[in-house]
Structure formats: C-alpha cells, structure tokens
N, C-alpha and C. Protein backbone atom coordinates (compact mmCIF):
# COMPACT_ATOMS: atom_id res chain seq x y z
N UNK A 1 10.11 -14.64 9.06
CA UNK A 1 10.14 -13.30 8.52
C UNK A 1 9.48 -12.34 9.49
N UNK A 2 9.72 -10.96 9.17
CA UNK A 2 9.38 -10.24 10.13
C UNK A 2 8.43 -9.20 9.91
N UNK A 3 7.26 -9.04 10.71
CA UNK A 3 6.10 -8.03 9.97
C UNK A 3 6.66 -6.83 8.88
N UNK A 4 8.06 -6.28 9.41
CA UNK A 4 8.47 -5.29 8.04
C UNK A 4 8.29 -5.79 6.76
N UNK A 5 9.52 -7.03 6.76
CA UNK A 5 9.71 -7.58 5.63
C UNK A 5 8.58 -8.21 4.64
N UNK A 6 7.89 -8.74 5.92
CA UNK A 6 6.69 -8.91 4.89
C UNK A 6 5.41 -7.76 4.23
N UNK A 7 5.88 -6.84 4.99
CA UNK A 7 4.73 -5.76 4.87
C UNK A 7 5.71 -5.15 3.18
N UNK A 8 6.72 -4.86 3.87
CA UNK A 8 7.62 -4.74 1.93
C UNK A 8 7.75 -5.42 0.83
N UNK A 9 7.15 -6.75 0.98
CA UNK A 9 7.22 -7.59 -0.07
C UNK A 9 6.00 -7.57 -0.56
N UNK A 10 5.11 -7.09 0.23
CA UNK A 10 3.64 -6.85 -0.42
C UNK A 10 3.52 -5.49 -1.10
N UNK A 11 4.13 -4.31 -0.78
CA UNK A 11 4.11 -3.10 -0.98
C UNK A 11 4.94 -2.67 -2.32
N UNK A 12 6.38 -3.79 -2.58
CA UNK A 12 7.20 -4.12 -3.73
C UNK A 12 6.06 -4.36 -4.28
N UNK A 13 5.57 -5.80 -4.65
CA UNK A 13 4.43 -6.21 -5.73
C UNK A 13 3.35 -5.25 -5.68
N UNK A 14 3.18 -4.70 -5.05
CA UNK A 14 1.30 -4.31 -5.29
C UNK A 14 2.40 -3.01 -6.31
N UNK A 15 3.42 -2.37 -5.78
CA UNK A 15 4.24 -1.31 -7.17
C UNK A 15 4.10 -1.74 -8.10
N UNK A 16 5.08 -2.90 -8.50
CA UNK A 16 5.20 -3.91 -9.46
C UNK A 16 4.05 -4.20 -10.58
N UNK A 17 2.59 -4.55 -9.97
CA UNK A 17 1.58 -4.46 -10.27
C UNK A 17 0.80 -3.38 -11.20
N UNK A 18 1.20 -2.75 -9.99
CA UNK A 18 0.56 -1.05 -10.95
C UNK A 18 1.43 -0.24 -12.04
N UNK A 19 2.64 -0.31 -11.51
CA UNK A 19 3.94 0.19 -11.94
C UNK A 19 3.37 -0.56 -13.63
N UNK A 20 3.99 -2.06 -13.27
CA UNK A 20 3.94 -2.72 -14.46
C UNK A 20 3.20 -2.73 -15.27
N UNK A 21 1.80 -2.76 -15.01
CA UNK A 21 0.74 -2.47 -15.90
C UNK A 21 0.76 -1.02 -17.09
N UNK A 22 1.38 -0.30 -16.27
CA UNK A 22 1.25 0.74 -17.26
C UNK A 22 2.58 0.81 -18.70
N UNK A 23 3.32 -0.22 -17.76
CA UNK A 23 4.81 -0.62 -19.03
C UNK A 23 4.66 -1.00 -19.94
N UNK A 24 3.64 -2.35 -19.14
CA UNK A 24 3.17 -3.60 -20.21
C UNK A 24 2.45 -3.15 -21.68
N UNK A 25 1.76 -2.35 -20.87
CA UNK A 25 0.43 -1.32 -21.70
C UNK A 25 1.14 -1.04 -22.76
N UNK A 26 2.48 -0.09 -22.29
CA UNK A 26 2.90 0.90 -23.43
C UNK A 26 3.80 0.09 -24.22
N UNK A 27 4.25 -1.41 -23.61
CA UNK A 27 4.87 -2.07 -24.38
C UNK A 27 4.34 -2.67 -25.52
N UNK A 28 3.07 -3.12 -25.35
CA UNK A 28 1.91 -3.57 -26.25
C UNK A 28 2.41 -3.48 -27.38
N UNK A 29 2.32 -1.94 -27.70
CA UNK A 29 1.92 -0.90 -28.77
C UNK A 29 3.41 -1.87 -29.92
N UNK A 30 4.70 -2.04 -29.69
CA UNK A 30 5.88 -2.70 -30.35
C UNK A 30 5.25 -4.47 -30.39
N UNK A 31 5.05 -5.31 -31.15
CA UNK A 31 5.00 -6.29 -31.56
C UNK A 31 5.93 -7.23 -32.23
N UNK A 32 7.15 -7.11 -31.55
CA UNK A 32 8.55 -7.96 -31.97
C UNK A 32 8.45 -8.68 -30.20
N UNK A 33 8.30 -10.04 -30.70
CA UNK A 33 8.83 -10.61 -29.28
C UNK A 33 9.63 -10.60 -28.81
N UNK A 34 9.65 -10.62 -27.40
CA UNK A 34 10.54 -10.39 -26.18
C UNK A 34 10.64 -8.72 -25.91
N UNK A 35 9.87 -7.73 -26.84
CA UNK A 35 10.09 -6.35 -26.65
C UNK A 35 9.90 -6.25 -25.28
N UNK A 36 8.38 -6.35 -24.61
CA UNK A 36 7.90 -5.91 -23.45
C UNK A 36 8.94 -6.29 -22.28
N UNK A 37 9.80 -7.51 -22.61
CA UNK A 37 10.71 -7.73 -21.21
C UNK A 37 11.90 -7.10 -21.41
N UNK A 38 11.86 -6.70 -22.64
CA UNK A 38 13.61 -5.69 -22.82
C UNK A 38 12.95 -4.14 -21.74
N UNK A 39 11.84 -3.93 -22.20
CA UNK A 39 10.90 -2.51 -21.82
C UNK A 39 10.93 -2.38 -20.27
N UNK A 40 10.49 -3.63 -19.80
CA UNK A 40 10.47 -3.78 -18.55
C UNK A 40 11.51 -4.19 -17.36
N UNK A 41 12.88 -4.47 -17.76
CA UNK A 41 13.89 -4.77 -17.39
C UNK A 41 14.12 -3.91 -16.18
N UNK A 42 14.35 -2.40 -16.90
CA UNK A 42 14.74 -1.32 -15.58
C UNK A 42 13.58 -1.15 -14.50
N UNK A 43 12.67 -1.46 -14.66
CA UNK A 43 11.70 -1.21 -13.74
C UNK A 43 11.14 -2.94 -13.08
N UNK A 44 11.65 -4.06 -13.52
CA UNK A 44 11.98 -5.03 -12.88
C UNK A 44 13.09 -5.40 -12.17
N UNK A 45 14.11 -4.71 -11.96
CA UNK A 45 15.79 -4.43 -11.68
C UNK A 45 15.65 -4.00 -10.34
N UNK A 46 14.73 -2.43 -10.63
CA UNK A 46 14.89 -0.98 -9.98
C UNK A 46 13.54 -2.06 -8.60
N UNK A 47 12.55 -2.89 -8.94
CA UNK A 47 11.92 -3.02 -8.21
C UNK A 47 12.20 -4.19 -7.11
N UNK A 48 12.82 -4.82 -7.51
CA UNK A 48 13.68 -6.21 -7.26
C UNK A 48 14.89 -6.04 -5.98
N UNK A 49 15.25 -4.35 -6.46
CA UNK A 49 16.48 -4.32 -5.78
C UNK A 49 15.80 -3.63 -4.71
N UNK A 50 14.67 -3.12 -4.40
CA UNK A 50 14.29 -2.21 -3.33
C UNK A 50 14.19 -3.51 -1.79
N UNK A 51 13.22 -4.76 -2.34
CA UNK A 51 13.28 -5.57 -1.16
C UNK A 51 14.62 -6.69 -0.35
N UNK A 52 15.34 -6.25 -1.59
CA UNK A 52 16.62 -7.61 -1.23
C UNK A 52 17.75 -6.63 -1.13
N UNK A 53 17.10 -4.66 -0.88
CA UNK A 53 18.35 -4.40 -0.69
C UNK A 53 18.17 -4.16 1.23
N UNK A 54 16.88 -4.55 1.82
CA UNK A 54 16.29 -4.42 2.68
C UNK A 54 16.73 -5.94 3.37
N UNK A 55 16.29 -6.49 3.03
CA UNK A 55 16.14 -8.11 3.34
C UNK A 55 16.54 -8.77 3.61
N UNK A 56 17.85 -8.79 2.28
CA UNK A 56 19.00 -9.41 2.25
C UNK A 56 19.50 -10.93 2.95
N UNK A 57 18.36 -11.71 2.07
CA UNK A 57 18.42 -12.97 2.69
C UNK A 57 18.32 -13.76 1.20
N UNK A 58 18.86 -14.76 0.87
CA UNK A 58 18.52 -15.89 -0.13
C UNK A 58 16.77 -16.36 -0.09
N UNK A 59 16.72 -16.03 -0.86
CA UNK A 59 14.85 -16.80 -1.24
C UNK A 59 14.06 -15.60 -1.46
N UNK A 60 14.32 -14.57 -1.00
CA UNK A 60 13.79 -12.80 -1.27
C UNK A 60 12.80 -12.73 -2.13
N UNK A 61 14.08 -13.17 -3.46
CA UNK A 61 13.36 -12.90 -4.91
C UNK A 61 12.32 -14.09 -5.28
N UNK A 62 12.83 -15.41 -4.45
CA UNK A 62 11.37 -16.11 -4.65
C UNK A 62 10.69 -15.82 -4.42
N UNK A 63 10.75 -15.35 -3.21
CA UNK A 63 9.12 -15.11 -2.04
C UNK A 63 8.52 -13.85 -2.75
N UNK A 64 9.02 -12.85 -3.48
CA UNK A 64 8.62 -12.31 -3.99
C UNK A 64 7.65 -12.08 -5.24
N UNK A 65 8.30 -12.82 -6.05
CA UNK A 65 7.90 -13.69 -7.01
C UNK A 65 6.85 -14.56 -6.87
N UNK A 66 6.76 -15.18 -5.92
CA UNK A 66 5.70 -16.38 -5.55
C UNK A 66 4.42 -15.49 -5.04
N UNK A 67 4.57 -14.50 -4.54
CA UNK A 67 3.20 -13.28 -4.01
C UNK A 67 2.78 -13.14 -5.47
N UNK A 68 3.90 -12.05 -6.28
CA UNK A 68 3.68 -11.80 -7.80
C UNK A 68 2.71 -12.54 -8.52
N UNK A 69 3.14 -13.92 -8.46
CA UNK A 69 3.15 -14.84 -9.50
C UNK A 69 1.38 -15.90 -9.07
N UNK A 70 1.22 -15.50 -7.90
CA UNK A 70 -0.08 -15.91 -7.58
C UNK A 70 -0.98 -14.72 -7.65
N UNK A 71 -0.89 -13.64 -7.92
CA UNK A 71 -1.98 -12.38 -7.98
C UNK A 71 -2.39 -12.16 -9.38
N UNK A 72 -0.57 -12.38 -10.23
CA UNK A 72 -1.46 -12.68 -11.79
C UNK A 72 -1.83 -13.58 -11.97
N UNK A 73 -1.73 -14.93 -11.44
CA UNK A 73 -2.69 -16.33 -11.65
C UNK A 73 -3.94 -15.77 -12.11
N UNK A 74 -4.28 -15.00 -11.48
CA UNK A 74 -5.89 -14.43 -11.76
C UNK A 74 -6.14 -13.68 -13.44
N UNK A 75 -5.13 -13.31 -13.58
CA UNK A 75 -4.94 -12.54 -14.81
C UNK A 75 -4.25 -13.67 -15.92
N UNK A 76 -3.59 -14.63 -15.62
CA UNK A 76 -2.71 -15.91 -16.51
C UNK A 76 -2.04 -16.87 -16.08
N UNK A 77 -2.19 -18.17 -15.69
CA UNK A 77 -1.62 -19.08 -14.95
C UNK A 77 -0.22 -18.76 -15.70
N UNK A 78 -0.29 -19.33 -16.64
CA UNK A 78 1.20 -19.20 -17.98
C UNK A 78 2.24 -18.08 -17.11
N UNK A 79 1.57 -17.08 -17.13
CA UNK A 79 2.43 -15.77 -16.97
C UNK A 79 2.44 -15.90 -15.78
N UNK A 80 2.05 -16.57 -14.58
CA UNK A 80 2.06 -17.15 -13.50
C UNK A 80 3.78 -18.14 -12.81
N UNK A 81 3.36 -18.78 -14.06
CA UNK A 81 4.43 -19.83 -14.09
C UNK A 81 5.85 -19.82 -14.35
N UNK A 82 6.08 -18.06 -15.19
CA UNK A 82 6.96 -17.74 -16.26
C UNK A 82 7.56 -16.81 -14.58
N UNK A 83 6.60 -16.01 -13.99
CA UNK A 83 7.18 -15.37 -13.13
C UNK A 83 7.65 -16.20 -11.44
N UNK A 84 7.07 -17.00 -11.72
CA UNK A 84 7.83 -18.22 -10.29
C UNK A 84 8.87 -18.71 -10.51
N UNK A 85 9.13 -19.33 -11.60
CA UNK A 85 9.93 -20.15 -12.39
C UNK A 85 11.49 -18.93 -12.51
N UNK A 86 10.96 -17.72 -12.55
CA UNK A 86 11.98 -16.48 -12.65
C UNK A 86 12.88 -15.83 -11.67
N UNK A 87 11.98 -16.23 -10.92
CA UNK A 87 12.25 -16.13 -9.14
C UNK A 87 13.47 -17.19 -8.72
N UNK A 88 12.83 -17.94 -8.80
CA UNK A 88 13.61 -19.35 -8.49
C UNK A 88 15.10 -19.86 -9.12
N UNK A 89 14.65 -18.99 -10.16
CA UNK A 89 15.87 -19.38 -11.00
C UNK A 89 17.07 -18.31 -10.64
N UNK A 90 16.41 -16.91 -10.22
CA UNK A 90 17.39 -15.82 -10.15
C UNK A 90 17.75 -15.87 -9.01
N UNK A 91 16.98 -16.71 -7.50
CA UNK A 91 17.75 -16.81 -6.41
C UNK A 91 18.83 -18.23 -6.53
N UNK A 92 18.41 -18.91 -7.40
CA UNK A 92 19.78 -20.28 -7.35
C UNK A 92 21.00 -19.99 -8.38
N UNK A 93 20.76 -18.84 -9.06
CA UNK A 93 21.73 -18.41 -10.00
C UNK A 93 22.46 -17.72 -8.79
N UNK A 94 21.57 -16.96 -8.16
CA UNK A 94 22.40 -15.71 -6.97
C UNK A 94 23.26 -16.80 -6.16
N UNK A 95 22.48 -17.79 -5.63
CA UNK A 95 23.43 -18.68 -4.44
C UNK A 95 24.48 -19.17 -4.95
N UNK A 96 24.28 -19.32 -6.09
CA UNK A 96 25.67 -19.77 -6.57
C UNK A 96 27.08 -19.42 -6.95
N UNK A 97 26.54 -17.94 -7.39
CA UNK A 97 27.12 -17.21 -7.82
C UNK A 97 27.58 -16.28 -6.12
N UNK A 98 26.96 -16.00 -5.46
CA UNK A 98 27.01 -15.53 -4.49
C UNK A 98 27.48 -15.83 -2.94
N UNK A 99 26.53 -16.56 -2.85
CA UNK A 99 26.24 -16.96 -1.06
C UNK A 99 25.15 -16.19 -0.35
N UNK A 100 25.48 -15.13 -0.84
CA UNK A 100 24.45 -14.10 0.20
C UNK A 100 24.70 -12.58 -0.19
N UNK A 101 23.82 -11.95 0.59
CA UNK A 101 23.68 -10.49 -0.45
C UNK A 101 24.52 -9.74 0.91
N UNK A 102 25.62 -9.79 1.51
CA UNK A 102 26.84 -9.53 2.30
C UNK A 102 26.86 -7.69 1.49
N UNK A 103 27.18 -7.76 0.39
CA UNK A 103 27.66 -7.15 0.00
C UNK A 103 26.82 -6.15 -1.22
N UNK A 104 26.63 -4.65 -1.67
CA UNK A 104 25.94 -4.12 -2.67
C UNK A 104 25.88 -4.50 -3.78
N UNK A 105 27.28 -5.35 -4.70
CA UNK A 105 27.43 -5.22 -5.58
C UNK A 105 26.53 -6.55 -6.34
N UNK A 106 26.29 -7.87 -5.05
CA UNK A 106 25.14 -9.05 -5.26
C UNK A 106 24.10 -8.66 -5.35
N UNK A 107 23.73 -7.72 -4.35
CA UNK A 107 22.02 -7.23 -4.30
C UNK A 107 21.64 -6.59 -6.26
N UNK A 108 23.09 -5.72 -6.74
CA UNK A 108 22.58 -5.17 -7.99
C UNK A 108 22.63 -5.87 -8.96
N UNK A 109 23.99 -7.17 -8.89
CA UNK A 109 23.73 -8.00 -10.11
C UNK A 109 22.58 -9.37 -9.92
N UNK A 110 22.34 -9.56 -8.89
CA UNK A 110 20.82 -10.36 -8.75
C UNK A 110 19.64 -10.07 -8.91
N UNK A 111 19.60 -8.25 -8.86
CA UNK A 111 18.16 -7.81 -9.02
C UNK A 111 18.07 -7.88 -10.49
N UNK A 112 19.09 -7.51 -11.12
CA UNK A 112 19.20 -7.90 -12.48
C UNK A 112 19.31 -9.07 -13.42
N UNK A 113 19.33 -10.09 -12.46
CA UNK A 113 19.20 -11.51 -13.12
C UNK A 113 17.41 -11.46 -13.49
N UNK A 114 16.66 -10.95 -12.66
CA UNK A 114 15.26 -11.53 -12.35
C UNK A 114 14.75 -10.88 -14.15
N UNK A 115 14.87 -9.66 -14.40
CA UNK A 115 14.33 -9.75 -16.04
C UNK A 115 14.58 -10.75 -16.79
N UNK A 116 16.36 -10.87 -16.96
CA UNK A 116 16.82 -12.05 -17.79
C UNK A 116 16.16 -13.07 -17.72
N UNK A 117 15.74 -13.71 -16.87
CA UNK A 117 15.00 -14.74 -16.30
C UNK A 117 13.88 -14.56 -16.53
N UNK A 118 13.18 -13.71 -16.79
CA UNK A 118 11.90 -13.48 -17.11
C UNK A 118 11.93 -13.78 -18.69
N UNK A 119 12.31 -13.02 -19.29
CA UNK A 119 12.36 -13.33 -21.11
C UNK A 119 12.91 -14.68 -20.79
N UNK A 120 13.81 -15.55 -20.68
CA UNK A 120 13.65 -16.99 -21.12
C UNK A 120 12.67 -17.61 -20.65
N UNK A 121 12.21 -17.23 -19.54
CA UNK A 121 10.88 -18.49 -19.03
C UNK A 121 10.12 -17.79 -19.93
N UNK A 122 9.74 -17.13 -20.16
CA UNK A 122 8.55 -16.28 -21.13
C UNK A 122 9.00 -17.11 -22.44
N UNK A 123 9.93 -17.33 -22.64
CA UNK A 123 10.22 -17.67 -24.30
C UNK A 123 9.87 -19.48 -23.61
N UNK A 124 10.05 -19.97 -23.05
CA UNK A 124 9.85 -21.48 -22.26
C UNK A 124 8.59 -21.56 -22.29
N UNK A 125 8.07 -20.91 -21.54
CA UNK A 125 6.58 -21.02 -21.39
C UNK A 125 5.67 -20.77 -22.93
N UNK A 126 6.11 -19.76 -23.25
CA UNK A 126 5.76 -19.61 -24.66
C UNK A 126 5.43 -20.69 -25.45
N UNK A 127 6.31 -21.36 -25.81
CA UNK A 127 7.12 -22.44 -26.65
C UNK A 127 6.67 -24.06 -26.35
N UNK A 128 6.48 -23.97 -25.44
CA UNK A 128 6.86 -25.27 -24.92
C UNK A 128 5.52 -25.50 -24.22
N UNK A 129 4.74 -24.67 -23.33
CA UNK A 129 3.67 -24.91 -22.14
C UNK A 129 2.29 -24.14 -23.55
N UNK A 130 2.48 -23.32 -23.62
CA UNK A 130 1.11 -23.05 -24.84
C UNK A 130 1.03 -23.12 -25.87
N UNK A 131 2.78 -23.47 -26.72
CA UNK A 131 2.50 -24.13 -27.54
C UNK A 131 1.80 -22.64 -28.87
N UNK A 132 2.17 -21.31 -28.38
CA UNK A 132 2.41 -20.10 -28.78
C UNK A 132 3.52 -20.01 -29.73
N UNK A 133 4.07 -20.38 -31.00
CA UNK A 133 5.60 -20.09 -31.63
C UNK A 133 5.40 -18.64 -31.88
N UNK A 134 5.13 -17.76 -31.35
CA UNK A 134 5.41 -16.36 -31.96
C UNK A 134 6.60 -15.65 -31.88
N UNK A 135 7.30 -16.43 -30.70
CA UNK A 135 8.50 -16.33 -30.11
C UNK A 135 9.57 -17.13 -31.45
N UNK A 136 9.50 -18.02 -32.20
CA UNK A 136 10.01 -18.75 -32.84
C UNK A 136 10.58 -17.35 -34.47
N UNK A 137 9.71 -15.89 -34.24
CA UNK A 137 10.29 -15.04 -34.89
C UNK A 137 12.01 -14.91 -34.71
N UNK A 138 11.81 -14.95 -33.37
CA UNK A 138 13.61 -15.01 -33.25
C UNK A 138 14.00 -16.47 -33.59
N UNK A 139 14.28 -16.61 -34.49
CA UNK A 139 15.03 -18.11 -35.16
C UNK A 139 16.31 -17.99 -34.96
N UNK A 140 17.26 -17.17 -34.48
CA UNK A 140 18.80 -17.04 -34.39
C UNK A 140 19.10 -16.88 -33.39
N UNK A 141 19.69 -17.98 -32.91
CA UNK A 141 20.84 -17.95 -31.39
C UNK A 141 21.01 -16.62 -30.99
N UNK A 142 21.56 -15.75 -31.94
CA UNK A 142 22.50 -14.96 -31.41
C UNK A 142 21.44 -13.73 -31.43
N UNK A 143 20.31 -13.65 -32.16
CA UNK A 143 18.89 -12.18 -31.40
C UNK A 143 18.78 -12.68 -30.01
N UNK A 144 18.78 -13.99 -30.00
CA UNK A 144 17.72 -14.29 -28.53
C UNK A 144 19.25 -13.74 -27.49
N UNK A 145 20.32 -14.16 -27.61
CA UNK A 145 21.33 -14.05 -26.87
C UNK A 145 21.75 -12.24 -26.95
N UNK A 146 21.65 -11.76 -27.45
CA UNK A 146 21.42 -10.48 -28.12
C UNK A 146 20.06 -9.62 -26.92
N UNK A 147 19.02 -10.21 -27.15
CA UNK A 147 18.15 -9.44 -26.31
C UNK A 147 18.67 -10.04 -25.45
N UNK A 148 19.10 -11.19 -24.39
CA UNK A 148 19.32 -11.60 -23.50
C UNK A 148 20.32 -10.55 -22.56
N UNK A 149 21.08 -10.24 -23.32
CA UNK A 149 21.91 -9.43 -22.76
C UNK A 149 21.67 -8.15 -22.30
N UNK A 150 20.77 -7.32 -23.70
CA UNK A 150 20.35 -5.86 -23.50
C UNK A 150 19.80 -5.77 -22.27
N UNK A 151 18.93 -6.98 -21.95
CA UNK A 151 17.56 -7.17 -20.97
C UNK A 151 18.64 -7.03 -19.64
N UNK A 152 19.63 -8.03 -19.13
CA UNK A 152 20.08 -7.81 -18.21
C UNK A 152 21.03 -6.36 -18.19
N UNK A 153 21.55 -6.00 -19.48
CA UNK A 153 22.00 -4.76 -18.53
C UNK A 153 20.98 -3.48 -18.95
N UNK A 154 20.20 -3.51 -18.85
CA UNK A 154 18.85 -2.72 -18.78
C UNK A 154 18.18 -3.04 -17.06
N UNK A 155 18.61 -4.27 -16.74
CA UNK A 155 18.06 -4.65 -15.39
C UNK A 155 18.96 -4.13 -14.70
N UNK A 156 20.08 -4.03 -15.02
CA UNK A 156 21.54 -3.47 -13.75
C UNK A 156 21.48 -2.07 -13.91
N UNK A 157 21.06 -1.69 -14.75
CA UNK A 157 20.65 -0.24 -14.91
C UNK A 157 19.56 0.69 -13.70
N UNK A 158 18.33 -0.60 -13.45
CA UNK A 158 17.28 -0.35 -13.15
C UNK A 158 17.75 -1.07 -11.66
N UNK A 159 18.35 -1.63 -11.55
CA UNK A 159 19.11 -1.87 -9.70
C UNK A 159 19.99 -1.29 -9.60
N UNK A 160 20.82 -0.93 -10.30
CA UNK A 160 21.47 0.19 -9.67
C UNK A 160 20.89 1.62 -9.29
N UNK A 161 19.60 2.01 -10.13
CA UNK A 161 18.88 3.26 -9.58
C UNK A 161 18.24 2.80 -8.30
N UNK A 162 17.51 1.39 -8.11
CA UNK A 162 16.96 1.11 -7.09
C UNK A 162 18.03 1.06 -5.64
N UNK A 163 19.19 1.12 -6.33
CA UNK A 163 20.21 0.29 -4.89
C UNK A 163 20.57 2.35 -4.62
N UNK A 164 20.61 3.04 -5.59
CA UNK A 164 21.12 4.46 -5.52
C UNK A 164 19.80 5.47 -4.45
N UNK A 165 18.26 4.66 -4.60
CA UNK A 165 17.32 5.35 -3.62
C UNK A 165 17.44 4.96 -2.39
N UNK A 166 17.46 3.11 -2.34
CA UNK A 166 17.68 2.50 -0.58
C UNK A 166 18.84 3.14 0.06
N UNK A 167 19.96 3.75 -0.83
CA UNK A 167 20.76 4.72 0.19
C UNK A 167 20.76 5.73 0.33
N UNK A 168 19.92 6.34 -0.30
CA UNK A 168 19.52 8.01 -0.24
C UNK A 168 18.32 7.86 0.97
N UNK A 169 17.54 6.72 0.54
CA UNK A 169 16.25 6.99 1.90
C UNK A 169 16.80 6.31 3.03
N UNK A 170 17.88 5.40 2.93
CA UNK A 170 18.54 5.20 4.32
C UNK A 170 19.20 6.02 5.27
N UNK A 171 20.21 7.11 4.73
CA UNK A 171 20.80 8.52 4.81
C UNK A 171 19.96 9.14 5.74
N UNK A 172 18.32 9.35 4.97
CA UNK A 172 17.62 10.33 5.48
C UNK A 172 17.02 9.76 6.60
N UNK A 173 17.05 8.28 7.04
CA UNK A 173 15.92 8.26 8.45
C UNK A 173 17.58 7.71 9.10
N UNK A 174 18.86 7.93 8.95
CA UNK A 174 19.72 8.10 9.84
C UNK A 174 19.98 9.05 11.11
C-alpha cells in the first residue's frame, strides 16, 4: 500500500468515528432493534465509498474495517467483532459478485453491502456471542429481511452521494 492510501484509510475511520458517534448518539434515543444500523446506513455507504472509490483494490473494505474494528475494541470487543466480520464479508460478497472495483457502479453497490453486513453480524453477535435476545423482538423472517433491505438501499443512497463528491473533488484538482 501506498503512504496515500494508507493515510485515507486512517482519515475515512477517524470520520467514521466522529461522524458515527454523533449518529449512534441520536440513534440511541429509538429503541426498536436494528434502528441504529437502518440510521447509520447512509453515512456507512457515503463513508465506505470515499476510500474504495480511491483505492479500488479488493480487501479495501477489510483493511478498513480491521483499523475500525480495533479502535472500538477499546470501546467493545463484540462491536469489534460485528465490524471485522462486516468487512470481510462485504469484500467476499464484492469478489464474487464482482472481481474488482473496474468500474463505478461496484464501488456503489459494495459500499453498500458494508451496512447490510453490519445489522446481520450485529444481530449474530447479538444472539449468539453475548447471548443479548433483544434482537429476538424481531421474531419474523420477513421484519429482519424487511430492515435488511431498507438498510442496504439506505447504504446505496449514502454511496452514491459518496461516489457523487469523489467526482466533484476529482474534477476540481483536474
């Protein structure tokens, strides 16, 4: 990797970080699970798509994720685990689906996998690693598949604004 890329993958998260905190915050306040990752979708999308629209290499969203996902260690292993695990999953969904980010239209539907991926490991981790059922409010296939969906196109929402600035600020240092 190359001092840019890495200097942007730190500069993505430390956003992410601050950005997020203030989402999370205001997401709080609603107490129906999975709200905060429907809340946070466009601004996990919009943030997702800024380094992999730069980058544009397979593993992006891990490596990204894996910075992420060790800074909140400090703040929650769990929520640690939920955001690596999210990473990982949204770059082997991308390779598969993909090959490579060649093209705009991968960079926007991959930045948008990474929420989706976030609410199920969140509902995984939930469930299964702490042993938390609060998540078990959604008892019906079709809410969880239901938010599943809103969440990702709330995330394509929020990469497509992100993929709509990397070419406006590309334009301008042309």
């Amino acid at each position: 990797m190359k001092t840019r890329e890495i200097t942007l993958i730190g500069i993505s998260v430390s956003l992410m970080i601050i950005i997020g905190y203030v989402f999370y915050t205001m997401a709080s306040i609603i107490i129906i699970p999975g709200s905060r990752y429907v809340l946070m979708a466009p601004l996990l999308g919009f943030m997702f798509c800024i380094p992999l629209f730069n980058i544009r290499k397979i593993g992006t969203i891990s490596l990204v994720s894996l910075v992420f996902g060790l800074i909140m260690m400090f703040i929650n292993i769990f929520m640690s685990v939920a955001i690596i695990s999210s990473g990982i999953l949204t770059d082997t969904v991308s390779y598969i689906l993909f090959r490579n980010y060649n093209n705009n239209k991968s960079i926007i539907c991959t930045s948008a996998f990474y929420p989706l991926f976030s609410l199920v490991t969140s509902f995984w981790v939930s469930n299964y690693i702490t042993g938390n059922k609060a998540y078990l409010m959604i008892n019906k296939l079709y809410i969880l598949i239901s938010v599943s969906i809103i969440t990702y196109i709330l995330g394509l929402i929020g990469s497509y604004f992100g993929y709509k600035v990397m070419v406006r600020i590309n334009k301008r240092t042309t």
